[in-house]
Protein backbone atom coordinates (compact mmCIF):
# COMPACT_ATOMS: atom_id res chain seq x y z
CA UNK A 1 -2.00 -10.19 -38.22
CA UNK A 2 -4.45 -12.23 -40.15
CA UNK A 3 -1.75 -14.38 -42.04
CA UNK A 4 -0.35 -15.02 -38.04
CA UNK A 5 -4.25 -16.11 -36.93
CA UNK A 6 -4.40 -18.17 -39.87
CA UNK A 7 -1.11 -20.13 -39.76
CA UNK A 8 -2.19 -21.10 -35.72
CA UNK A 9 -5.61 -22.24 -36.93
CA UNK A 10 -4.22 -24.35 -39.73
CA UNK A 11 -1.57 -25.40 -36.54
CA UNK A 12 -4.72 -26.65 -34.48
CA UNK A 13 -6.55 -28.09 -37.35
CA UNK A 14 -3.48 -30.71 -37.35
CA UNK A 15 -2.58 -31.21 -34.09
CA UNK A 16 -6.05 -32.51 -32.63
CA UNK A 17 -4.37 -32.00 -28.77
CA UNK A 18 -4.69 -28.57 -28.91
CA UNK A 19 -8.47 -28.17 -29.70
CA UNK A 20 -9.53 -28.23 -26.42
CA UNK A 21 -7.80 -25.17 -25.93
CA UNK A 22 -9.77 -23.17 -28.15
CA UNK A 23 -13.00 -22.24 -25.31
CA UNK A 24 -12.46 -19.53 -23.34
CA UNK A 25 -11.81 -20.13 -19.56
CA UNK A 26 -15.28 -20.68 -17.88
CA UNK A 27 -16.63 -17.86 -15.18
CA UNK A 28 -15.24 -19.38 -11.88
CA UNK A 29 -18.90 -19.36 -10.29
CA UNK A 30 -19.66 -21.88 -13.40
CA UNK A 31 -16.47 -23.78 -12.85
CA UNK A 32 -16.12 -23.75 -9.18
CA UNK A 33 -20.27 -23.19 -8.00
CA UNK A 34 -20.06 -24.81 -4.59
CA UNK A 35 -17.92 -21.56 -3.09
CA UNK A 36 -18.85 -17.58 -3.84
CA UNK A 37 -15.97 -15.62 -5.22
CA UNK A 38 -14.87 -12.74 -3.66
CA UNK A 39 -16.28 -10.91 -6.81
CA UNK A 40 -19.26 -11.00 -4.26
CA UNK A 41 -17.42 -9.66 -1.19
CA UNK A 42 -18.00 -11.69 2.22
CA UNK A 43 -19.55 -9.94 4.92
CA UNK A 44 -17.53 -8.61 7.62
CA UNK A 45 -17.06 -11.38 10.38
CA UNK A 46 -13.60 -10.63 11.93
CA UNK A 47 -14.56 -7.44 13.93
CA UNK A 48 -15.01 -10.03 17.01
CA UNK A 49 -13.95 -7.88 19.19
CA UNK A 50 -16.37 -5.03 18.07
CA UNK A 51 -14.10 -2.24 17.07
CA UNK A 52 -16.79 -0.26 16.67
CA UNK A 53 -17.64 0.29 20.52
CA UNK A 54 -14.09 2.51 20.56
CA UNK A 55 -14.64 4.63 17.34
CA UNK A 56 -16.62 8.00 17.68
CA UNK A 57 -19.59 8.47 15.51
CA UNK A 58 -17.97 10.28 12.88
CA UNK A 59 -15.19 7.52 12.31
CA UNK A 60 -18.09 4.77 12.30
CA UNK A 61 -19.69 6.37 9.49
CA UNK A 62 -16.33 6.88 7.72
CA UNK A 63 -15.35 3.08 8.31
CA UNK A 64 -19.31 2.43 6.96
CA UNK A 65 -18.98 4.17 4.25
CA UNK A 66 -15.78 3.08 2.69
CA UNK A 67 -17.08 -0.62 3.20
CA UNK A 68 -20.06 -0.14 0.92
CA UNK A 69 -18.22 1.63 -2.15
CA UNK A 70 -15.38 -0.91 -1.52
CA UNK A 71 -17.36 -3.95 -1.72
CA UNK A 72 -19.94 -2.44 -4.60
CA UNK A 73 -17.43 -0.88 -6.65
CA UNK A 74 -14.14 -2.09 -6.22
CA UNK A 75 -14.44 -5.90 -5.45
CA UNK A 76 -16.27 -6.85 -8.93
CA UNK A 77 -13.44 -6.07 -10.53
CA UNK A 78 -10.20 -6.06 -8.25
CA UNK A 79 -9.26 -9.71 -9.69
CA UNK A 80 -9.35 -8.32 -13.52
CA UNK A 81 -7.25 -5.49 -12.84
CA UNK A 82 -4.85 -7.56 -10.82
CA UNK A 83 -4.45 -10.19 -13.36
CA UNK A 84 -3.56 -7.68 -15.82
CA UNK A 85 -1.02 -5.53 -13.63
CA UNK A 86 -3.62 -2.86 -14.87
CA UNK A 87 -5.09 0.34 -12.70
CA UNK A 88 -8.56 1.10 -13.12
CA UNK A 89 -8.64 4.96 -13.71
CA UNK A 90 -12.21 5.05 -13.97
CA UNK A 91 -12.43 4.42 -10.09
CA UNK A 92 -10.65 7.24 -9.41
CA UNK A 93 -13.19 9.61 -8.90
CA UNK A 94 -15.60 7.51 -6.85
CA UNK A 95 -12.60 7.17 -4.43
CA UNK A 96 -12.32 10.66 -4.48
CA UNK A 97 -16.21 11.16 -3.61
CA UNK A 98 -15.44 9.01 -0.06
CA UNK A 99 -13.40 11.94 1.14
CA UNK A 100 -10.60 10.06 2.87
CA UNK A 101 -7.92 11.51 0.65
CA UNK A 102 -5.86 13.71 2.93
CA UNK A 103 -6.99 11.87 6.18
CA UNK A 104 -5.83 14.30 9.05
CA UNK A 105 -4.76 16.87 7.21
CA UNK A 106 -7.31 19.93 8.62
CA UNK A 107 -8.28 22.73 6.09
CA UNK A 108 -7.50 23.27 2.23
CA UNK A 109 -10.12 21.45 1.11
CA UNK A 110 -9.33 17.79 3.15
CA UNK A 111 -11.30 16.11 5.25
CA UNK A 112 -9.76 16.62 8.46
CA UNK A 113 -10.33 12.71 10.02
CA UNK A 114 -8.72 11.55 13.55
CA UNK A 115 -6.14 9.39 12.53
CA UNK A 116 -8.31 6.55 13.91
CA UNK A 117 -10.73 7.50 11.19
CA UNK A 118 -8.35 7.64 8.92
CA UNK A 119 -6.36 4.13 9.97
CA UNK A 120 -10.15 2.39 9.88
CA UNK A 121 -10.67 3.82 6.64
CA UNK A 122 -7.12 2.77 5.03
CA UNK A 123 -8.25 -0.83 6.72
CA UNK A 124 -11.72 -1.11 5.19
CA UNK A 125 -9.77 -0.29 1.83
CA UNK A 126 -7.08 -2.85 1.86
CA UNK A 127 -10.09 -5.68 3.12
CA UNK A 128 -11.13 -5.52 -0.24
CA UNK A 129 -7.93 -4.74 -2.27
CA UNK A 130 -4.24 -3.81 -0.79
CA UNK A 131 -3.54 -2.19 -4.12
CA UNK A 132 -6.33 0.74 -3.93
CA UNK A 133 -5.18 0.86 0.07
CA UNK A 134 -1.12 1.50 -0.97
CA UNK A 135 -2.67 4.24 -4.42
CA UNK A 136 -4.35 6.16 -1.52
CA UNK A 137 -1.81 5.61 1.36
CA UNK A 138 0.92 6.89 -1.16
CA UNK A 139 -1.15 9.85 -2.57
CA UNK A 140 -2.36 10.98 1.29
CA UNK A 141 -0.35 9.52 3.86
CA UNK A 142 3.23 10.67 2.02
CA UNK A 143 2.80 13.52 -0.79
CA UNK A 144 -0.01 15.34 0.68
CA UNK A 145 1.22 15.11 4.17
CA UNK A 146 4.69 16.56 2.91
CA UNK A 147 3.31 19.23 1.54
CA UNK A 148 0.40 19.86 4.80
CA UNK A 149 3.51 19.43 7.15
CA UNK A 150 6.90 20.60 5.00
CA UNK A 151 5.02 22.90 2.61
CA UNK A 152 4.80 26.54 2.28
CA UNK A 153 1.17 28.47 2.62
CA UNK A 154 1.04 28.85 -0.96
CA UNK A 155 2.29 25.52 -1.73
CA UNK A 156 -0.74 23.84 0.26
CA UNK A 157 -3.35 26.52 -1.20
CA UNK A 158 -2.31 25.81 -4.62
CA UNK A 159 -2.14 22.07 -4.46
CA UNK A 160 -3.20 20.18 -1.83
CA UNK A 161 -7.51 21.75 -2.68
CA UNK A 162 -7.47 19.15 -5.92
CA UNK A 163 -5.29 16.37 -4.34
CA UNK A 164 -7.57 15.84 -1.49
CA UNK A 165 -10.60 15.16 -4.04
CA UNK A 166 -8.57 13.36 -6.07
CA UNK A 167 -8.86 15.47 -9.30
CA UNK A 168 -4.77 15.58 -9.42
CA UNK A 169 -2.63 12.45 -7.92
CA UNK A 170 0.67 12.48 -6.30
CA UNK A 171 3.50 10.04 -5.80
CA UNK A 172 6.71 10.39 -3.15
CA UNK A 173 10.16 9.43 -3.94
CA UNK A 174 12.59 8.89 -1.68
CA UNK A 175 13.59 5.12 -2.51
CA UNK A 176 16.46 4.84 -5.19
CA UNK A 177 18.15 1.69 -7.22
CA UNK A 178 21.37 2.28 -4.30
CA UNK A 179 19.10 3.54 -1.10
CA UNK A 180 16.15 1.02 0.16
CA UNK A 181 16.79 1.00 4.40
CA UNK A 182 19.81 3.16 3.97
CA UNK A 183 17.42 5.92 2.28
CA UNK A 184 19.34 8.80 4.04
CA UNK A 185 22.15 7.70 1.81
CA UNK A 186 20.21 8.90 -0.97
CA UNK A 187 22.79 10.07 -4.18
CA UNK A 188 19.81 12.17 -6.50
CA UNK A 189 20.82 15.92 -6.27
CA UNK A 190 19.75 19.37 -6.25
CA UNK A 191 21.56 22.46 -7.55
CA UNK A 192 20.94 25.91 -6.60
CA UNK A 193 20.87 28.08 -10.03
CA UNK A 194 19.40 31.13 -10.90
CA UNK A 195 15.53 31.15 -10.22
CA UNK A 196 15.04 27.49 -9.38
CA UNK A 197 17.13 24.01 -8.90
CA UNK A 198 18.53 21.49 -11.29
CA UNK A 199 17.47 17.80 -10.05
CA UNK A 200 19.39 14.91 -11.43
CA UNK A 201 19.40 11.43 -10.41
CA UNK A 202 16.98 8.15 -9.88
CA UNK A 203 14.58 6.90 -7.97
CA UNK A 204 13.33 3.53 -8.11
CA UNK A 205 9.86 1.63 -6.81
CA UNK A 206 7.65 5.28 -6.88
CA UNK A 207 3.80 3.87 -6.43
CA UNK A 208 1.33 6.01 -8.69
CA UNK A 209 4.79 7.76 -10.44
CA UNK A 210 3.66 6.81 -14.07
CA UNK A 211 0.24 8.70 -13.86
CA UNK A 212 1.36 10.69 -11.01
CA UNK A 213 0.41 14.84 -11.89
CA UNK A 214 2.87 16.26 -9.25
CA UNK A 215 6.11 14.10 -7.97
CA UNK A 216 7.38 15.14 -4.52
CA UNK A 217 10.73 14.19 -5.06
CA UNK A 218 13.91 14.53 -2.29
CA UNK A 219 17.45 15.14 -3.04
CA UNK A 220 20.62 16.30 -1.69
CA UNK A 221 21.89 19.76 -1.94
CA UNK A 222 24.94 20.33 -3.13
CA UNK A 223 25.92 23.22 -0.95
CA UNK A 224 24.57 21.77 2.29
CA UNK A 225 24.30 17.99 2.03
CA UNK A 226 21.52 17.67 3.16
CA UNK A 227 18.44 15.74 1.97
CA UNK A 228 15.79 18.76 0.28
CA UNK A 229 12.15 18.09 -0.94
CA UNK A 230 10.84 19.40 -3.87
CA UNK A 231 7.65 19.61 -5.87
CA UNK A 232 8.10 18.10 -9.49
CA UNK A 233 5.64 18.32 -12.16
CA UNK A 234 5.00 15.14 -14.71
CA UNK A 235 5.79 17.31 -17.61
CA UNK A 236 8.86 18.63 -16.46
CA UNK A 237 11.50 18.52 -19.50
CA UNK A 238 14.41 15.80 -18.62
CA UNK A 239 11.71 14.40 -16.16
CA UNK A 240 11.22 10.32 -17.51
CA UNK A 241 8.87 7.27 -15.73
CA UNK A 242 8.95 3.73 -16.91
CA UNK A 243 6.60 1.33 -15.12
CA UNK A 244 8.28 -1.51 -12.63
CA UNK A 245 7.24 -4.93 -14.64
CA UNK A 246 6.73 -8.66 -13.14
CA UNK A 247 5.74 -7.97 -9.65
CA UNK A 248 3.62 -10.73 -8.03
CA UNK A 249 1.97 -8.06 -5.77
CA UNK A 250 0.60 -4.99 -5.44
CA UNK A 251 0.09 -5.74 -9.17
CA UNK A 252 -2.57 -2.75 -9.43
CA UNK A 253 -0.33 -0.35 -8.09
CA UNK A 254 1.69 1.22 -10.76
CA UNK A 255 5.42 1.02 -9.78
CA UNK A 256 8.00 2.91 -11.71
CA UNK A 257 11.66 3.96 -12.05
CA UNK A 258 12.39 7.69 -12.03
CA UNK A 259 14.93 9.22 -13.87
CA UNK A 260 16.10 13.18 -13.78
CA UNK A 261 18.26 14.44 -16.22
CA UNK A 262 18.59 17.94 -14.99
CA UNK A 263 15.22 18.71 -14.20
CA UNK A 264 14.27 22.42 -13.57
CA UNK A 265 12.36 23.68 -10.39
CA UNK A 266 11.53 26.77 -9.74
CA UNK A 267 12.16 28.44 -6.19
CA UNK A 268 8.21 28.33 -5.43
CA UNK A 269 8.34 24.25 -5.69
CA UNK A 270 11.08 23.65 -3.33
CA UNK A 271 9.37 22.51 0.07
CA UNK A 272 10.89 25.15 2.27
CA UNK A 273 10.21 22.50 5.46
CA UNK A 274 12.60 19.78 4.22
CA UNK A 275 16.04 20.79 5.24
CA UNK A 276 17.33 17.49 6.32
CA UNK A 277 16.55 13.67 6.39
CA UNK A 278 15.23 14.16 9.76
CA UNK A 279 12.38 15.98 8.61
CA UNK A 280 10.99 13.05 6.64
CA UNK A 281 10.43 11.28 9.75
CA UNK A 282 7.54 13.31 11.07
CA UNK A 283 5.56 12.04 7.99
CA UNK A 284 7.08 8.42 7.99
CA UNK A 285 5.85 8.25 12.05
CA UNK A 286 2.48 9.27 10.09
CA UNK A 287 2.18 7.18 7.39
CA UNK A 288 3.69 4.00 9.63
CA UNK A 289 0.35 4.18 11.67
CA UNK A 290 -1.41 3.89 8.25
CA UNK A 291 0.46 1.38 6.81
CA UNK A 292 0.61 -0.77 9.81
CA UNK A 293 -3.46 -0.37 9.08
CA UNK A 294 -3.08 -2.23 5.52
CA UNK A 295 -2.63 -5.53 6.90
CA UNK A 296 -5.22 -5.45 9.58
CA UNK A 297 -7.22 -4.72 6.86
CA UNK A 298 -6.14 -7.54 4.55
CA UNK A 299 -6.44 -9.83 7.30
CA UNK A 300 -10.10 -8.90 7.61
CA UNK A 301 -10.61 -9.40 4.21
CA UNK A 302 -8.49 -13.00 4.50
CA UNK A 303 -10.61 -14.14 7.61
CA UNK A 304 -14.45 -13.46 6.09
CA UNK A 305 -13.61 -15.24 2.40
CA UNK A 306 -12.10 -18.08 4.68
CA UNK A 307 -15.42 -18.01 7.13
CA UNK A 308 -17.84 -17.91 4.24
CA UNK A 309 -15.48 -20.60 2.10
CA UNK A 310 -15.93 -22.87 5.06
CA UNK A 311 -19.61 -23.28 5.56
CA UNK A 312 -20.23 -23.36 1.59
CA UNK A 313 -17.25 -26.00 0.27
CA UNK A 314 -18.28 -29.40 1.30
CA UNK A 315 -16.29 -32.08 1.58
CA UNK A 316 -16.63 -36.14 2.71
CA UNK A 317 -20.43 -35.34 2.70
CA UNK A 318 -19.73 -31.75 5.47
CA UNK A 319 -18.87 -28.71 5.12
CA UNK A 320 -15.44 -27.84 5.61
CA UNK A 321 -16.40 -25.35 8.36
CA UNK A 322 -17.60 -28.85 10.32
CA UNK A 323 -13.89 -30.22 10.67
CA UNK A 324 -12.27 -29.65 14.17
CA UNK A 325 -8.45 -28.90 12.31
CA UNK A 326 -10.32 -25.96 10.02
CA UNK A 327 -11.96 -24.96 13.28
CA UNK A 328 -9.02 -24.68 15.11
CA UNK A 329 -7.07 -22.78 12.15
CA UNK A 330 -9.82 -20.01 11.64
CA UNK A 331 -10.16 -19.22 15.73
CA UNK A 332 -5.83 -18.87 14.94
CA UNK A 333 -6.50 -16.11 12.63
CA UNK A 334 -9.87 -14.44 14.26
CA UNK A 335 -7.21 -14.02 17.60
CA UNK A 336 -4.19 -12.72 14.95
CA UNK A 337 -6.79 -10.00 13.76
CA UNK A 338 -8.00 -9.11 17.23
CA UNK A 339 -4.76 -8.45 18.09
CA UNK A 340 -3.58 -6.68 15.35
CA UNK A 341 -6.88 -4.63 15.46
CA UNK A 342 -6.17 -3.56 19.33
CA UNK A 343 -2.11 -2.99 18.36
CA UNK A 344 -3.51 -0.75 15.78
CA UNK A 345 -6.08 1.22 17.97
CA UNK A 346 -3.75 1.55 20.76
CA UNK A 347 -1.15 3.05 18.25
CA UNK A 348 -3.58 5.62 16.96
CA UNK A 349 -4.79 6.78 20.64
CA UNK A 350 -0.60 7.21 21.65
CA UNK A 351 -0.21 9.22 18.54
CA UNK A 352 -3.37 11.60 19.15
CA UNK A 353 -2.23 12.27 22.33
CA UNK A 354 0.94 13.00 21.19
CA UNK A 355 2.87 10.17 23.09
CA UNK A 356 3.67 8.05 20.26
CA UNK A 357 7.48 7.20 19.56
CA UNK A 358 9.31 6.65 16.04
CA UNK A 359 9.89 3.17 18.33
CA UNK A 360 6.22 2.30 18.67
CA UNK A 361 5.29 2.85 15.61
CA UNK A 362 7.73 1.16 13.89
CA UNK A 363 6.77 -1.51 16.35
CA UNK A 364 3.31 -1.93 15.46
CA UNK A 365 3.94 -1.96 11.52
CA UNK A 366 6.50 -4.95 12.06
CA UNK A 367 4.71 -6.77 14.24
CA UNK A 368 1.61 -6.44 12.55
CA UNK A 369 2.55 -7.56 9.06
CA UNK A 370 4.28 -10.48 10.48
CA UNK A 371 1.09 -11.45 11.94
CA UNK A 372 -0.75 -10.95 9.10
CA UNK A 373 1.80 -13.04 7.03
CA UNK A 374 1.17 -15.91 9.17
CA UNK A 375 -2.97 -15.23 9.24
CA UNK A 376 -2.57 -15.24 5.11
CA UNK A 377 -0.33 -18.66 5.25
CA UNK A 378 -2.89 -20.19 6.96
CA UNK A 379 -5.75 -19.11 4.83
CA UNK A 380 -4.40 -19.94 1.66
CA UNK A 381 -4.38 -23.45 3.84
CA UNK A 382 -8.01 -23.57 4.62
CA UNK A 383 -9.09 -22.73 0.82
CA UNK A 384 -6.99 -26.17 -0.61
CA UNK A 385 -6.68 -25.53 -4.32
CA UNK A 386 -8.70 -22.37 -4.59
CA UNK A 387 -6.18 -20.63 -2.20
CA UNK A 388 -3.90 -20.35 -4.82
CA UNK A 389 -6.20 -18.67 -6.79
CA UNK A 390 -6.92 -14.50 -7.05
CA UNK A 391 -10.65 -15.37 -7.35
CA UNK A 392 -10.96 -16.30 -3.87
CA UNK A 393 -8.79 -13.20 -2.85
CA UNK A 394 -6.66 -15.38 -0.44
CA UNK A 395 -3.57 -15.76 -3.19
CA UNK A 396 -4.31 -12.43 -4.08
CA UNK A 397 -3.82 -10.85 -0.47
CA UNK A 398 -1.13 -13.56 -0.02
CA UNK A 399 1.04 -11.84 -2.44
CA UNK A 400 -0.11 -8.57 -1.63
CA UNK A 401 0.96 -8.84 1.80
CA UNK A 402 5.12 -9.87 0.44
CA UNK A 403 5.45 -5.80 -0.59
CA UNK A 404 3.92 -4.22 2.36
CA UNK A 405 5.84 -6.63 5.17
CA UNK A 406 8.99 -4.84 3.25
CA UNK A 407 7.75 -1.22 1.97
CA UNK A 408 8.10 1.81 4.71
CA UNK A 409 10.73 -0.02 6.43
CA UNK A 410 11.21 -3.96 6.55
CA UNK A 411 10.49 -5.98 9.25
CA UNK A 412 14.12 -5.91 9.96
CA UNK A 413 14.54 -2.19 10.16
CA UNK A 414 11.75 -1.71 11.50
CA UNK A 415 12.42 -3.94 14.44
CA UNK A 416 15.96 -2.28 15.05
CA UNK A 417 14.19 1.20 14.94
CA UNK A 418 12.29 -0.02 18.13
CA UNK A 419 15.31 -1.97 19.28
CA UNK A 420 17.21 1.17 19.55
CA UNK A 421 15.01 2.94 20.68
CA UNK A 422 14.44 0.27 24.20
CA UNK A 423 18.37 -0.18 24.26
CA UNK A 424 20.04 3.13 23.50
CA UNK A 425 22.05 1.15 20.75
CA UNK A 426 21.86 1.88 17.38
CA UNK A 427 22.59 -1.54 15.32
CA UNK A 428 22.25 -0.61 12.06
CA UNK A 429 25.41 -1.17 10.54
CA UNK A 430 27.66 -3.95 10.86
CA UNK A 431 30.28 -3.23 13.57
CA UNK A 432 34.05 -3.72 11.24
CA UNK A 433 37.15 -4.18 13.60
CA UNK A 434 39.63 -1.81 13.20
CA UNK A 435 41.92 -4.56 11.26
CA UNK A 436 39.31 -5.00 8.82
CA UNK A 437 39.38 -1.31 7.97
CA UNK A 438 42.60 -1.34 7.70
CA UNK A 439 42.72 -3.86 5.23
């Protein structure tokens, strides 16, 4: 190591071009002082519509309190962590202190929320960082909920108590290297033997699966065919997790690739109330609500750095917040987020009143990451050459935004989900002619 530091010295020393390369980067409030980074998170400016007026007390003070640990504790150092593709573990347990970790789930130690509570919480989250939003999301909105909706009464005593405070974390695999849309498709398998099940297969693109303590995993059963869920352990022999490298978003989440080489699970962690694909849907109509509350989050986040950028970065003697075209651009995204907020609300009142269809809600997730797509275009617009940079959180929620349009359904399947649903046609699969098959 020393001989390697040496020989580049000695390589600088001769080449006089790369000298200037030997200072560290300067802190972007030193290099870039006329704009705050989003280090120092904005204040909240894109609640125009004043969502507030339709939450209940208790869901104001949730949405209150997430804001404050999320802008005190998480934005300082959101940009690091991103940069690196790195999770900060040591945030785990002031997460777990907001009590948002099981959202609706009532009893066993969780918190119980409205899902309006919950959606505003998952929102305040991914304002300051989509990557903390999809850890939670993941952990709450899929595992726990499988096991507070699928589970037996001693599966939810036994696990969900330390999952809700966040003392144990949890993962969900359906998605494999084959299956993305066509998830019912799934090929991973489960085989009845004395005591327990052998699992073998793979599962690819698991959020939290490399520090994951409990992995609810689904597979087919060999004797049925039909799609089974099942409780695995991280130390389960055969059991292996490599992390997902290269993404350009999400980068804090910790992606992996699953693989089960005849796993063993005993009888006690099969869930007993996943006996078919269909069953997954009750939590996917769940967790759709929350996700579709990611970008309306984001978006918030996108429109204050972009309202704060504005009146600080001065150009041609004005600030930029003074020009008619940036005017016009951030009243475009203040009406995206309006609408998206309102889409959002009305989604959560259909579902608490038990009205909701797998059609509306896959309407509202597709419609509202599209619109938050175009609300993160145009910021990345208004902040010139910072927008390409995490710093200023705009690139950062830019790329963030690419995963989420396509995890828990893409905008495509999403939209035929509601398409069939308003038609009575099912479109998912190309229709093949007869000759075709033949051939």
């Amino acid at each position: 190591m020393t001989v390697f530091s040496s020989t580049k010295q000695d390589d600088r020393d001769q080449n006089p071009r790369t000298s200037y390369f030997n200072s560290p980067p300067l802190d972007i409030s030193v290099a870039f002082p006329q704009a705050t980074p989003a280090s120092i998170f904005p204040p909240c400016k894109s609640d125009y519509y004043q969502l507030d007026d339709l939450l209940s007390p208790e869901e104001q003070t949730v949405r209150k309190k997430v804001r404050e640990c999320m802008e005190k504790e998480i934005a300082p150092i959101m940009t690091e962590y991103w940069e690196k593709a790195k999770f900060p573990f040591h945030v785990i347990p002031k997460l777990g202190a907001l009590r948002i970790a099981g959202g609706t789930i009532k009893g066993y130690g969780c918190p119980g929320h409205s899902i309006t509570g919950s959606a505003v919480a998952a929102a305040e989250v991914a304002r300051v960082d989509a990557s903390c939003s999809t850890f939670i999301l993941v952990h709450s909105s899929l595992a726990m909920l499988t096991i507070a909706l699928c589970g037996s009464e001693a599966q939810k005593q036994k696990y969900l108590p330390s999952l809700a405070e966040l003392k144990t974390v949890a993962c969900w695999a359906l998605t494999e290297p084959e299956y993305g849309s066509d998830a019912s498709g799934l090929k991973t398998i489960a085989t009845k033997v004395e005591g327990g099940w052998i699992l073998e297969g793979q599962k690819r693109w698991i959020g939290n699966s490399t520090f994951a303590d409990l992995l609810v995993i689904f597979a087919r059963n060999t004797t049925t065919n039909q799609i089974n869920g099942f409780i695995v352990k991280k130390d389960a022999p055969g059991l292996t997790v490599s992390k997902i490298e290269n993404k350009i978003g999400l980068r804090i989440v910790q992606n992996g690739d699953i693989l089960l080489k005849k796993v063993f699970i005993p009888d006690e962690d099969r869930i007993p109330g996943v006996d078919s694909f269909q069953d997954t849907n009750k939590i996917l109509a769940v967790s759709r609500v929350m996700v579709a509350w990611q970008p309306i989050g984001i978006s918030m986040g996108i429109y204050d750095m972009c309202h704060r950028y504005l009146k600080e970065r001065k150009q041609f003697g004005a600030p930029l917040a003074a020009f008619q075209i940036n005017q016009l651009k951030l009243v475009q995204m203040l009406g995206n987020v309006q609408a998206m907020i309102l889409v959002g609300w009305r989604l959560c009142k259909l579902y608490e009143h038990g009205k909701m269809t797998p059609g509306q809600a896959s309407l509202g997730k597709s419609w509202i990451t599209l619109k938050a797509r175009e609300t993160a275009a145009i910021g990345r617009e208004l902040l010139g050459g910072n927008g390409i940079l995490a710093d200023f959180l705009v690139a950062k929620a830019f790329c963030d935004l690419e995963p989420i349009y396509t995890y828990e359904g893409t905008y495509d399947i999403n939209s035929l989900v509601t398409g069939r649903e308003v038609t009575g046609i099912a479109s998912f699969k190309p229709a093949v002619s007869s000759r075709r098959s033949r051939l």
